[in-house]
N, C-alpha and C. Protein backbone atom coordinates (compact mmCIF):
# COMPACT_ATOMS: atom_id res chain seq x y z
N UNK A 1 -12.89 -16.15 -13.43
CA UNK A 1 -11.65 -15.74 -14.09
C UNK A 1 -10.49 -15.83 -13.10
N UNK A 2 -9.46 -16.62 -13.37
CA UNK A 2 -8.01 -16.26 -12.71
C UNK A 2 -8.08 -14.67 -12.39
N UNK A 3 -7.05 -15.12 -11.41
CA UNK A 3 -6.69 -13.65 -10.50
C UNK A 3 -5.42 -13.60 -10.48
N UNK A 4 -5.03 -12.76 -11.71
CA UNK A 4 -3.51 -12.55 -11.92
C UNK A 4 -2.67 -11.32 -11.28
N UNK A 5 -3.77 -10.40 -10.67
CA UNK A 5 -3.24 -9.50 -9.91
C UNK A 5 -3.77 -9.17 -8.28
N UNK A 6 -2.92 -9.23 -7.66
CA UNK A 6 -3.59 -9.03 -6.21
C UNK A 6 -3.05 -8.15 -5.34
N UNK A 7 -3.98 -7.02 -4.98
CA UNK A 7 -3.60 -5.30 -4.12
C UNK A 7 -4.10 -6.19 -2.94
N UNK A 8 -3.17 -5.68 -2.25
CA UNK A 8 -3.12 -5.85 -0.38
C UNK A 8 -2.86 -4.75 0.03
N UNK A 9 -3.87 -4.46 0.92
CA UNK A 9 -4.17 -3.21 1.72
C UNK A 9 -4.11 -3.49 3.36
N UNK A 10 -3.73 -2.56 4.25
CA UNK A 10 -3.12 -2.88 5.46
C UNK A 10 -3.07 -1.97 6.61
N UNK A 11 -3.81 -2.63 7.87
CA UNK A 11 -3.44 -1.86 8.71
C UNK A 11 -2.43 -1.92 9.02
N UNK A 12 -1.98 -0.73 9.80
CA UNK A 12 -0.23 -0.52 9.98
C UNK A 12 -0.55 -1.67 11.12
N UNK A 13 0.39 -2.64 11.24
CA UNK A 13 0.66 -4.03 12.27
C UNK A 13 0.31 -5.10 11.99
N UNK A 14 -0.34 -4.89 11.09
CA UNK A 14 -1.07 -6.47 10.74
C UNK A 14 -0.54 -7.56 9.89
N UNK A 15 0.64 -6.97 9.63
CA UNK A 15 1.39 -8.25 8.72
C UNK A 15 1.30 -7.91 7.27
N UNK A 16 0.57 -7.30 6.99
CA UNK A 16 0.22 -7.29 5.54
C UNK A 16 1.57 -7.27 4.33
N UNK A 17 2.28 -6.55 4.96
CA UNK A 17 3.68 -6.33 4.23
C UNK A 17 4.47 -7.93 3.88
N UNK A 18 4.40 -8.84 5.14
CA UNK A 18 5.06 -9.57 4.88
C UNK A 18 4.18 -11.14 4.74
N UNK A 19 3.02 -10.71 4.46
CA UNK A 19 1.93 -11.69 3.74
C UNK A 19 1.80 -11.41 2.27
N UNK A 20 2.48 -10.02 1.99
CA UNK A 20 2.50 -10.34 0.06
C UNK A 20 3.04 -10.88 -0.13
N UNK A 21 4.68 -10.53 0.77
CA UNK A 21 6.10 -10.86 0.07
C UNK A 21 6.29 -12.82 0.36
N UNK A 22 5.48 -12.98 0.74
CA UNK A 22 5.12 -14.77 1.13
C UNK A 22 4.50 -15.06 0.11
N UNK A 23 3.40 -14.09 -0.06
CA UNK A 23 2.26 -14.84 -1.22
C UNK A 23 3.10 -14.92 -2.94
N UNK A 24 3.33 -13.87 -2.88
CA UNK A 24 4.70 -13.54 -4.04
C UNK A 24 5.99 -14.87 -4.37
N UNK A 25 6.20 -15.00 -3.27
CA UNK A 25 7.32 -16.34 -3.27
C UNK A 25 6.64 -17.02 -3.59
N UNK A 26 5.25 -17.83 -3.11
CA UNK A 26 4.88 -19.21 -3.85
C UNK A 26 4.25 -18.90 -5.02
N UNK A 27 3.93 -17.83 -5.56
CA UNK A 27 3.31 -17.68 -6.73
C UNK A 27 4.67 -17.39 -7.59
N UNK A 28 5.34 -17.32 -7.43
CA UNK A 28 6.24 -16.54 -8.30
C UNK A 28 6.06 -15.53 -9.05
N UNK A 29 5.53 -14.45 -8.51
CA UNK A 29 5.37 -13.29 -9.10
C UNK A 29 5.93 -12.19 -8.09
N UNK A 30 6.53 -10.90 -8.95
CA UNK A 30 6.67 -9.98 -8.17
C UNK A 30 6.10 -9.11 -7.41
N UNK A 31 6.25 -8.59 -5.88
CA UNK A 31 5.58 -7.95 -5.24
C UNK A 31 5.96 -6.56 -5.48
N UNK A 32 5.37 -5.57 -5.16
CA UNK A 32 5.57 -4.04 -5.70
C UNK A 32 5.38 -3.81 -4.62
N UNK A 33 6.12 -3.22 -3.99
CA UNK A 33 6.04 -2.32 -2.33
C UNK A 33 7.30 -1.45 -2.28
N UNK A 34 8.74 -2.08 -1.97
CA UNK A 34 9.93 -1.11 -2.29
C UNK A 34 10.17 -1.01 -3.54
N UNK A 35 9.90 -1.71 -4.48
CA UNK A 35 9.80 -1.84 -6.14
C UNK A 35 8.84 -0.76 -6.29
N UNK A 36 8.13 -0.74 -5.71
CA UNK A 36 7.01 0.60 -6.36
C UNK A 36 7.60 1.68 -6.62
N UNK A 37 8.06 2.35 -4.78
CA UNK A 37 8.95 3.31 -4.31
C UNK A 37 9.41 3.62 -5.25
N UNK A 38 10.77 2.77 -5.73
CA UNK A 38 11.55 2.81 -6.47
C UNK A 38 10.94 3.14 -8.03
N UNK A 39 10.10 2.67 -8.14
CA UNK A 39 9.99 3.16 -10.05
C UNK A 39 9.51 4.35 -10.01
N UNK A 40 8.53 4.69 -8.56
CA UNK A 40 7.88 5.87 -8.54
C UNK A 40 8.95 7.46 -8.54
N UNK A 41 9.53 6.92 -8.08
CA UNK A 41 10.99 7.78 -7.82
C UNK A 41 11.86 7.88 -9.14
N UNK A 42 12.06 6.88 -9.75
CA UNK A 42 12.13 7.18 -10.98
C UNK A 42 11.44 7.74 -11.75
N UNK A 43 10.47 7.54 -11.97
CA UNK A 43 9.15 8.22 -12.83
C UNK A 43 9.27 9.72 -12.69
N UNK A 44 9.21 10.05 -11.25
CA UNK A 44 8.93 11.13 -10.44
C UNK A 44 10.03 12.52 -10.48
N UNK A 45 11.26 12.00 -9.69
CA UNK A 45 11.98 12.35 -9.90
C UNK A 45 12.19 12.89 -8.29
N UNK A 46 11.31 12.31 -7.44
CA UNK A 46 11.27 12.68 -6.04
C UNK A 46 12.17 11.62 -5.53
N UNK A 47 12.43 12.34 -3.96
CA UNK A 47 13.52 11.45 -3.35
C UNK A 47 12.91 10.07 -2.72
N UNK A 48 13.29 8.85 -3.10
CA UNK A 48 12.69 7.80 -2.62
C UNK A 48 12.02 7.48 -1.00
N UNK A 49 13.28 8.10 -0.04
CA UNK A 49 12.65 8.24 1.27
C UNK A 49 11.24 9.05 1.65
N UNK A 50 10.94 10.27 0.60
CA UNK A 50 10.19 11.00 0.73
C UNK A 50 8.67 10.28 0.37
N UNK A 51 9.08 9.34 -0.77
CA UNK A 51 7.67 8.56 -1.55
C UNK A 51 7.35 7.76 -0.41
N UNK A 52 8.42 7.07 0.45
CA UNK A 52 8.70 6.01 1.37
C UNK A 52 7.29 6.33 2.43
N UNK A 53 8.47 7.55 3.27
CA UNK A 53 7.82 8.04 4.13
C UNK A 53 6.25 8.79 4.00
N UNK A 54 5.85 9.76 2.90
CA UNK A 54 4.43 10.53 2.66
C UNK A 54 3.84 9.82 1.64
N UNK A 55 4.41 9.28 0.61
CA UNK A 55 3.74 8.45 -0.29
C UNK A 55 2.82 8.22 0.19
N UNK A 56 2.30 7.98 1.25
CA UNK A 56 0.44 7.36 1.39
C UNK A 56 -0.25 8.17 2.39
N UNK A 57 0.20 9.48 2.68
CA UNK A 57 -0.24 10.15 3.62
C UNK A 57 -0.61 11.71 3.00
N UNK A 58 -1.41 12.34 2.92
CA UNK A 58 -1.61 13.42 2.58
C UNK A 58 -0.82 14.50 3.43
N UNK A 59 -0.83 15.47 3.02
CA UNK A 59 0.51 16.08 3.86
C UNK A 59 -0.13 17.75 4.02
N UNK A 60 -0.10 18.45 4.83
CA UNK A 60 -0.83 20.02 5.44
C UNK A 60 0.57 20.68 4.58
N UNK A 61 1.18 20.24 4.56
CA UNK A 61 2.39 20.76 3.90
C UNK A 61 2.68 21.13 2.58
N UNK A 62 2.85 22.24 1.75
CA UNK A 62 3.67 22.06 0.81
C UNK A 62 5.10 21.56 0.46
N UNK A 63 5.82 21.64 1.69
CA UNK A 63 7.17 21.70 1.30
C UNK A 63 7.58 20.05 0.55
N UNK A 64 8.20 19.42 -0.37
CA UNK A 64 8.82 18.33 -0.64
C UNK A 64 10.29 18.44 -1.20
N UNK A 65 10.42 16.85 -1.11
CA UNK A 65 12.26 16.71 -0.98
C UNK A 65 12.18 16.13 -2.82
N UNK A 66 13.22 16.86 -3.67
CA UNK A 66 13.04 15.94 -4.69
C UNK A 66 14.65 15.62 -5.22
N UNK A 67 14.58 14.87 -6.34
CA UNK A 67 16.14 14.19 -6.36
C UNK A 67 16.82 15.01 -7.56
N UNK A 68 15.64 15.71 -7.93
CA UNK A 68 16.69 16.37 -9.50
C UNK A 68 15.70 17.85 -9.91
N UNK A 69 16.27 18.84 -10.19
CA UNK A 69 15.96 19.77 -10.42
C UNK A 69 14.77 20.54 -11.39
N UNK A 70 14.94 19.13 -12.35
CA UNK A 70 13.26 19.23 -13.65
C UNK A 70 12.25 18.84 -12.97
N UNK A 71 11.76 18.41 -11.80
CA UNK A 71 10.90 18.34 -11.56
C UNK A 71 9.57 19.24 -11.73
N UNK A 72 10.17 20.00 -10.58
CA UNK A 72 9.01 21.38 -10.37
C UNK A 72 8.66 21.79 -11.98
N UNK A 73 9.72 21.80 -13.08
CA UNK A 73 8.72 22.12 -14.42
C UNK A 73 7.87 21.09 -14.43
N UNK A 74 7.86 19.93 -14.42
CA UNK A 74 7.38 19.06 -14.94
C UNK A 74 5.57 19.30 -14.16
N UNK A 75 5.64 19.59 -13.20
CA UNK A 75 4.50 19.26 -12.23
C UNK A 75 3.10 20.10 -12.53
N UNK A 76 3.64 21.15 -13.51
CA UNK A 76 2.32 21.99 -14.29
C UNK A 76 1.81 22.71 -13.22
N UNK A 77 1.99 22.82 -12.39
CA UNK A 77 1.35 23.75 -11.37
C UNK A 77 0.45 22.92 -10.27
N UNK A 78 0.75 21.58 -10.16
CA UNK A 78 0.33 20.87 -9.04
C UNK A 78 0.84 20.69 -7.93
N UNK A 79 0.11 20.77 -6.63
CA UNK A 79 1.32 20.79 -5.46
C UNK A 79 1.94 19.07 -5.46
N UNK A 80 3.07 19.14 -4.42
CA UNK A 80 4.03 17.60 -4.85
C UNK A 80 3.01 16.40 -4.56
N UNK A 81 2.17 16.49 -3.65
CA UNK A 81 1.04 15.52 -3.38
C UNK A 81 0.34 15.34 -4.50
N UNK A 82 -0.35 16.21 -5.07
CA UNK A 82 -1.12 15.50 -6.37
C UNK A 82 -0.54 14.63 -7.67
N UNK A 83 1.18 15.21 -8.13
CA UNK A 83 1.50 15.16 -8.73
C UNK A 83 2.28 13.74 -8.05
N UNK A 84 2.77 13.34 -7.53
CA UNK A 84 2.98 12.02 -6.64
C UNK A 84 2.18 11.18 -6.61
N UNK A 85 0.97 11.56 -6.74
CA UNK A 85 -0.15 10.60 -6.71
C UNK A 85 -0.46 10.02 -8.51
N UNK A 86 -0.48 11.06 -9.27
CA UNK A 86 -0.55 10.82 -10.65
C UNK A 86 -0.05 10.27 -10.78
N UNK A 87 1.62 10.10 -10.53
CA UNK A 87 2.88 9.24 -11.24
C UNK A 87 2.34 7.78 -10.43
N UNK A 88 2.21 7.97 -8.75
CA UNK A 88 1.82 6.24 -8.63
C UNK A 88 0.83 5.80 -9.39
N UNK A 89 -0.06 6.28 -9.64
CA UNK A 89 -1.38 5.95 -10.34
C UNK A 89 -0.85 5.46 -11.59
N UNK A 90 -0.49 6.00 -12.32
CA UNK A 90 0.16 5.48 -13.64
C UNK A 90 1.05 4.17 -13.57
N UNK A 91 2.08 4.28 -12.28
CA UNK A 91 3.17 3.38 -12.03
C UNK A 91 1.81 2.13 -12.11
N UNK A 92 1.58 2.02 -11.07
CA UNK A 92 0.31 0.71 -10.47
C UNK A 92 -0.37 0.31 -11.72
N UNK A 93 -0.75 1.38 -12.89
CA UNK A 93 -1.64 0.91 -13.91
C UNK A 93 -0.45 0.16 -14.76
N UNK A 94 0.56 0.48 -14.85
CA UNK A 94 1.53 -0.18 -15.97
C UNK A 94 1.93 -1.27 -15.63
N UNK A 95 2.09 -1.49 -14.22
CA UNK A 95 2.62 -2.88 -13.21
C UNK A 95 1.80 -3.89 -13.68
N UNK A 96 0.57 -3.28 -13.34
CA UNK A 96 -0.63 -4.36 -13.40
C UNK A 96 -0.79 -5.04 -15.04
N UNK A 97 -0.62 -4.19 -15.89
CA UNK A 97 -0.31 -4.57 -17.95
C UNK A 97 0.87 -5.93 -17.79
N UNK A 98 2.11 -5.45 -17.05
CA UNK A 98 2.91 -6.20 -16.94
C UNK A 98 2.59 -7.93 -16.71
N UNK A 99 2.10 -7.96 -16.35
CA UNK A 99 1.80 -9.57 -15.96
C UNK A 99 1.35 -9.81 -14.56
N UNK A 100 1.10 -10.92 -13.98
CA UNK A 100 1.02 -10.98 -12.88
C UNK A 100 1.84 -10.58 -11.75
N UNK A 101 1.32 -10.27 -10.65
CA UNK A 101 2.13 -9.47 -9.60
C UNK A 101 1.10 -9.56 -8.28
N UNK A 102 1.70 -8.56 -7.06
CA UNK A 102 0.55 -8.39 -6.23
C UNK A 102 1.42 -6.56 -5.51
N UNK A 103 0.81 -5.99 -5.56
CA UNK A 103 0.93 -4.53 -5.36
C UNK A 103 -0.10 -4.42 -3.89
N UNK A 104 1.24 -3.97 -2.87
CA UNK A 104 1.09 -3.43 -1.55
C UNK A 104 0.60 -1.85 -1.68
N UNK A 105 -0.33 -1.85 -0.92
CA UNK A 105 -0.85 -0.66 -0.56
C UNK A 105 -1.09 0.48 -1.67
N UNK A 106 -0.94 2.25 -1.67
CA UNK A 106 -0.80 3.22 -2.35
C UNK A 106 -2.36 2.92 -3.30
N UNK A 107 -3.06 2.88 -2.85
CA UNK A 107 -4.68 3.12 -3.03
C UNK A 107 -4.77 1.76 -4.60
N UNK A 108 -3.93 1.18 -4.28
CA UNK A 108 -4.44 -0.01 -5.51
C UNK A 108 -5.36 -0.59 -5.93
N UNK A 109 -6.08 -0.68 -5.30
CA UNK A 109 -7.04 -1.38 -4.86
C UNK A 109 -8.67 -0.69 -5.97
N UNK A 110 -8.37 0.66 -5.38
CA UNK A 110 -9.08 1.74 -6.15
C UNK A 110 -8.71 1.87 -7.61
N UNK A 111 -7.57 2.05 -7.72
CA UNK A 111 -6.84 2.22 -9.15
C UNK A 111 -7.41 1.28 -10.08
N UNK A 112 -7.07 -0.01 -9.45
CA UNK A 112 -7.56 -1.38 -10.64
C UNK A 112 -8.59 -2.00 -10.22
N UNK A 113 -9.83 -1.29 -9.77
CA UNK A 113 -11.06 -1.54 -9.40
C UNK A 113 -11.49 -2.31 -10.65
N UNK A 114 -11.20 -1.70 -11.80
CA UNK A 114 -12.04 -2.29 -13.69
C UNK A 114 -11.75 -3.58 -13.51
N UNK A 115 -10.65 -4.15 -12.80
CA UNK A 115 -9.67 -5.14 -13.73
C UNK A 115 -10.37 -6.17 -13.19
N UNK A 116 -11.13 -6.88 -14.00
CA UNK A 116 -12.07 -8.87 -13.08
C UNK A 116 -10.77 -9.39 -13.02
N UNK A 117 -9.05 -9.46 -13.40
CA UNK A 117 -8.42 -10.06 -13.55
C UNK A 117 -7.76 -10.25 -11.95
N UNK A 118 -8.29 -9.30 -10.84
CA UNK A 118 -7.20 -8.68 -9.87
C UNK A 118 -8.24 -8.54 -8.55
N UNK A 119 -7.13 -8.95 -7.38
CA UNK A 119 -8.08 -9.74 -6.35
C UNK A 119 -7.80 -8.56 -5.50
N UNK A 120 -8.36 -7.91 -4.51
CA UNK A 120 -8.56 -6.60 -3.42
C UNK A 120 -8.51 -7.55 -2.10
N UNK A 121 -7.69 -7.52 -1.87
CA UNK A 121 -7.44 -7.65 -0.15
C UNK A 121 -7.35 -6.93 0.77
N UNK A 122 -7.87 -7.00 2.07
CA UNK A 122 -7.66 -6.21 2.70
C UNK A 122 -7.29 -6.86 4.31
N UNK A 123 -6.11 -6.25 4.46
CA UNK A 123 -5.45 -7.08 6.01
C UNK A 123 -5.94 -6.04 6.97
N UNK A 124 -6.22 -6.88 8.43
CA UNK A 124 -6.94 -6.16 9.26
C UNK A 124 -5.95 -6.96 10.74
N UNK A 125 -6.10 -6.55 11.65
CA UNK A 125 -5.98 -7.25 13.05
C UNK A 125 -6.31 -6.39 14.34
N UNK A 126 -6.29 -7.55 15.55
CA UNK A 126 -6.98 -6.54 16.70
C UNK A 126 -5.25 -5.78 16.88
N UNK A 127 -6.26 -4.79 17.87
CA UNK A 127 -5.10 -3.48 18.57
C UNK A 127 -4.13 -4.18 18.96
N UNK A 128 -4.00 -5.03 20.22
CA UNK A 128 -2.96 -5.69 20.76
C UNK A 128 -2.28 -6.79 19.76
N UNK A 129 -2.72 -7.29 19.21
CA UNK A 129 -1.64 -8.13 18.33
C UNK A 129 -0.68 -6.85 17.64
N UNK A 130 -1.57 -6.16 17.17
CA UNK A 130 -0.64 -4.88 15.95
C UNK A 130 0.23 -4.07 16.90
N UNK A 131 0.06 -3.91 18.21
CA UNK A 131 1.04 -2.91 19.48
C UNK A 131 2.40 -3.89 19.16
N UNK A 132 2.15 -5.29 19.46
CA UNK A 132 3.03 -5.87 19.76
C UNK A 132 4.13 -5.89 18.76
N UNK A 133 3.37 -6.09 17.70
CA UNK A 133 3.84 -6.40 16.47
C UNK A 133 4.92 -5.21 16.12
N UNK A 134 4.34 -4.51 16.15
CA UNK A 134 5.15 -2.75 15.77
C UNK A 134 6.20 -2.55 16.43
N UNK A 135 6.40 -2.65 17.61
CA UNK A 135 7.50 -2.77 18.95
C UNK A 135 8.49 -3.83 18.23
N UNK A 136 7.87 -5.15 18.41
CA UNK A 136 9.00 -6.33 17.55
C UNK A 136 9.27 -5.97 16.37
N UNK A 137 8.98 -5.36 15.41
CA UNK A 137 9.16 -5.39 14.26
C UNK A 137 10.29 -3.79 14.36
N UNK A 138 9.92 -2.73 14.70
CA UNK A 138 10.46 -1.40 14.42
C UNK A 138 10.73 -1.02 16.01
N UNK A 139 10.52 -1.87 17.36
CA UNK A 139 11.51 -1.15 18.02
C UNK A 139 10.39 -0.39 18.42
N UNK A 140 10.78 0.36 19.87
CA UNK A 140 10.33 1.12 21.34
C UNK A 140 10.65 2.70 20.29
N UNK A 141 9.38 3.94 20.18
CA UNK A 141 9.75 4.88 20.27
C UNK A 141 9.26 5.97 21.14
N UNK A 142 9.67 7.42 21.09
CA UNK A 142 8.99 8.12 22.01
C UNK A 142 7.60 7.66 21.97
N UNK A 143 7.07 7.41 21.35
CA UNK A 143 5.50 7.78 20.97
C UNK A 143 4.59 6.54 21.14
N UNK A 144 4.16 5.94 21.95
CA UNK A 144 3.65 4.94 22.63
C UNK A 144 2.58 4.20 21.54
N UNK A 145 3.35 2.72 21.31
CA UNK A 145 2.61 1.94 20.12
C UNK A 145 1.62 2.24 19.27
N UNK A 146 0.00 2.40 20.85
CA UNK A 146 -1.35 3.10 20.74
C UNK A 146 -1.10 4.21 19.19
N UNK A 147 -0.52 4.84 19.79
CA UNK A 147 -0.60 6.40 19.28
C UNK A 147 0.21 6.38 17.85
N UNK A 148 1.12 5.40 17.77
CA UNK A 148 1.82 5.13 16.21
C UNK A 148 0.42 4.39 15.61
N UNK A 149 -0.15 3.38 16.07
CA UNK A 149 -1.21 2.56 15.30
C UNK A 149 -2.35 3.98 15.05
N UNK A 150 -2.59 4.47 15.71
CA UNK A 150 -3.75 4.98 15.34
C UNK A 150 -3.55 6.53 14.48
N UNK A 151 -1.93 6.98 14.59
CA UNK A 151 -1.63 7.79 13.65
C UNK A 151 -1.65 7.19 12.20
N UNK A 152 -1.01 6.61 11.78
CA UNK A 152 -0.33 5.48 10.78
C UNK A 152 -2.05 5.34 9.74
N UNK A 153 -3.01 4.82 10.63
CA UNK A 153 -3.72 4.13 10.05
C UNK A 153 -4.97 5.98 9.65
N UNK A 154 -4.86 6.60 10.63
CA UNK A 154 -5.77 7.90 10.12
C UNK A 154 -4.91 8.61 9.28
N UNK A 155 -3.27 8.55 8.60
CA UNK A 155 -3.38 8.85 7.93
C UNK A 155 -3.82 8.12 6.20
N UNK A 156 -3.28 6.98 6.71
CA UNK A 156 -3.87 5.98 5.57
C UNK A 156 -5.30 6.28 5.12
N UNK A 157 -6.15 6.41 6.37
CA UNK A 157 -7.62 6.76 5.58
C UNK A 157 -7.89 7.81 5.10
N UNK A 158 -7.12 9.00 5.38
CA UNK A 158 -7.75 10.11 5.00
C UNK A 158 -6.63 10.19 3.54
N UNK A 159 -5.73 9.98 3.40
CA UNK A 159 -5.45 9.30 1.89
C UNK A 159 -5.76 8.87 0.65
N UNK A 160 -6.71 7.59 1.44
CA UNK A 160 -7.16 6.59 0.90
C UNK A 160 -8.79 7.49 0.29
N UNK A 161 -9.37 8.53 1.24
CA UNK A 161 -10.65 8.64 1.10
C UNK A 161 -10.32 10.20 0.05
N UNK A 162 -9.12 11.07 0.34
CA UNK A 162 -9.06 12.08 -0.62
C UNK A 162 -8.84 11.71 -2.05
N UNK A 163 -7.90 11.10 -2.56
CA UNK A 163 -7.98 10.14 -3.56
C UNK A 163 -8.72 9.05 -4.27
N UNK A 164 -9.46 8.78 -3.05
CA UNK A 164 -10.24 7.36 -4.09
C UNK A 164 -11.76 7.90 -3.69
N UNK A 165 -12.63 8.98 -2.76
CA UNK A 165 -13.52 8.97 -2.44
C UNK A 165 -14.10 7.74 -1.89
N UNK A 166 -13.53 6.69 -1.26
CA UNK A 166 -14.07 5.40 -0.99
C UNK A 166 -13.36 5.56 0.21
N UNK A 167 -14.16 4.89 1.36
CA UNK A 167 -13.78 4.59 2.58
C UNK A 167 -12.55 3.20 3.04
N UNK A 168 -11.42 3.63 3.46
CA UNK A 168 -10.08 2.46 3.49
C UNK A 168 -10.69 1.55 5.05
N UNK A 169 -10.70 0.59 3.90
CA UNK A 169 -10.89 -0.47 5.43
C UNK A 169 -12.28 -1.25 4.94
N UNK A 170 -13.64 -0.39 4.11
CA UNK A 170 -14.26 -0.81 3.97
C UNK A 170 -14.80 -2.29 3.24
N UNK A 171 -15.42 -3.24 3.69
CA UNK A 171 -15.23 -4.51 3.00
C UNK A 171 -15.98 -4.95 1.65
N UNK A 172 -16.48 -3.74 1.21
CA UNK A 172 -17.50 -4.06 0.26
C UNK A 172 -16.42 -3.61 -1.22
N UNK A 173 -15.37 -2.60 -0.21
CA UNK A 173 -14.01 -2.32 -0.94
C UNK A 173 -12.90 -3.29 -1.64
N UNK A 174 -13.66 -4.73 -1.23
CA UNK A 174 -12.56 -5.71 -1.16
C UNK A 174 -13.11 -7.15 -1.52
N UNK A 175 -12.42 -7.44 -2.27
CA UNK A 175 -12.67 -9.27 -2.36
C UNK A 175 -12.37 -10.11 -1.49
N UNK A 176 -11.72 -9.59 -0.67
CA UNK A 176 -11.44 -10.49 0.82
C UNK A 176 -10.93 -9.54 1.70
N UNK A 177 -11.10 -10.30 2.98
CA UNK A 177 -10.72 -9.29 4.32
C UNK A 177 -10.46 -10.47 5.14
N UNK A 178 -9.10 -10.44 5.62
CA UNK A 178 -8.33 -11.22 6.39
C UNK A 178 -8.37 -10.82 7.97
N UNK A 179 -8.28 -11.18 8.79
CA UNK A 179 -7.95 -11.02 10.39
C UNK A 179 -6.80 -11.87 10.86
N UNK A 180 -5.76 -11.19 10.30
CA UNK A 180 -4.47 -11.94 10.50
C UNK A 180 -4.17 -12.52 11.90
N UNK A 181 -4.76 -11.72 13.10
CA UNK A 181 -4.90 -11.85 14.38
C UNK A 181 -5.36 -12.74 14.92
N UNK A 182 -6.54 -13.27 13.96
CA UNK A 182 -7.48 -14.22 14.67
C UNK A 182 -7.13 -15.51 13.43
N UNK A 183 -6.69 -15.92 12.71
CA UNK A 183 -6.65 -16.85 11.80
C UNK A 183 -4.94 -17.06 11.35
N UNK A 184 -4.16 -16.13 12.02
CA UNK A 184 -2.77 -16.20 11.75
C UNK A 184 -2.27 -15.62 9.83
N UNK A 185 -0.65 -15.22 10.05
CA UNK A 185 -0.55 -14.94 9.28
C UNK A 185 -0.33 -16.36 8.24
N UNK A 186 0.17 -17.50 8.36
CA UNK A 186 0.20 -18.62 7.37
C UNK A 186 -1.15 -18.97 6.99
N UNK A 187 -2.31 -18.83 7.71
CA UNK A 187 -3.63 -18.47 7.22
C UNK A 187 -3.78 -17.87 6.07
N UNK A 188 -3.82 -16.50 6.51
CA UNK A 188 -3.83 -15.69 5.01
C UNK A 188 -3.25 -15.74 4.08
N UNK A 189 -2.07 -16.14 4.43
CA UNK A 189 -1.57 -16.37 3.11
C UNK A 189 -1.91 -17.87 1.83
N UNK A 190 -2.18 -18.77 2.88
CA UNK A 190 -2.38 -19.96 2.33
C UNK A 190 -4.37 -20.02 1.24
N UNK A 191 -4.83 -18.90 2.33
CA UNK A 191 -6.07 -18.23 1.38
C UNK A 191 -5.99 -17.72 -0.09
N UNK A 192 -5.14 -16.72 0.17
CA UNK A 192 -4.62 -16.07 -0.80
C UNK A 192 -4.10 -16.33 -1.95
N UNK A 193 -3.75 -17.48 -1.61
CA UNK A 193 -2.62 -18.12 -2.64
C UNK A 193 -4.09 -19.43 -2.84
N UNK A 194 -4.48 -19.67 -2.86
CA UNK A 194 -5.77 -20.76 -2.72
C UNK A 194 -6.38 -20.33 -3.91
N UNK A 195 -6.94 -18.52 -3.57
CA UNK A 195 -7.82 -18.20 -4.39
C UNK A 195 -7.70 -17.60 -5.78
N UNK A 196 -6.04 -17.75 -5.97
CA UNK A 196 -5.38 -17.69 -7.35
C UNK A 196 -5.48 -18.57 -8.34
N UNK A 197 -5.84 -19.54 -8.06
CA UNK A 197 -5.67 -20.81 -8.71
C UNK A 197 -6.84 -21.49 -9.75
């Protein structure tokens, strides 16, 4: 069966972000990543930076930022994490009805597990390509590359594993698993776009 929908999943450095928005251009279909944000925030009624920033991270926190005041009725007595997660969940299921697309990250992968129509990727690379990458891409901060990669990505899993009970990263999770590191990013993408067809 054609593969009209395709979730890309990502370690933080590995390109993954800008191997949809490639794969997206030659397919001509839309990618959902700041588009997500954005509807989710609509849907939601939370502040977009907030979906931006915790959207994929579970949070010790109650406190959240939201954009309009009906919210908190709306949420039935769920803290902002669960209820954030419902609305993406829904967002991702309606995207995917829509037509073809390919949806970055926010446990997609899990969500449209049913669908034979929709391909599970998963981007991977070694440590030092992803250090480098992170620095060129976002810049020197206090917090030494190492320690952004390996924050970034434990919170992604423990995310990925409270929500979906499935282990993030795992390959049995996935219809493909890329090593952007070792095969380049015009690699993957030229895969990707291969196995649509």
């Amino acid at each position: 069966m054609k593969k009209n929908i395709i979730t890309i999943s990502r370690e933080f450095g590995s390109g993954g972000h800008s191997i949809a928005q490639e794969v997206a251009k030659k397919l001509g279909v839309p990618c959902y990543d700041k588009a997500l944000v954005e509807q989710v925030a609509k849907e939601s009624g939370f502040d977009p930076e907030y979906i931006e920033n915790q959207g994929e991270y579970t949070s010790s926190f109650p406190f959240f930022r939201l954009s309009g005041d009906s919210v908190s009725g709306a949420m039935n007595g769920m803290n902002a994490d669960d209820y954030l997660w419902c609305i993406q969940r829904q967002t991702i299921l309606n995207l995917a009805e829509k037509g073809p697309c390919i949806i970055v990250g926010r446990c997609a992968d899990s969500i449209l597990k049913e669908r034979t129509d929709a391909l599970h990727v998963f981007i991977c690379a070694d440590k030092a390509y992803r250090k480098e990458r992170i620095v060129e891409r976002y810049g020197e901060t206090a917090q030494k590359p190492e320690q952004r990669l390996h924050q970034k990505d434990k919170q992604r899993r423990a995310y990925y594993r409270y929500y979906t009970d499935r282990e993030w990263g795992a390959p049995q999770n996935y219809g493909l698993c890329l090593n952007s590191s070792v095969i380049g990013e015009e690699s993957c993408i030229a895969i990707i776009e291969g196995l649509t067809k």
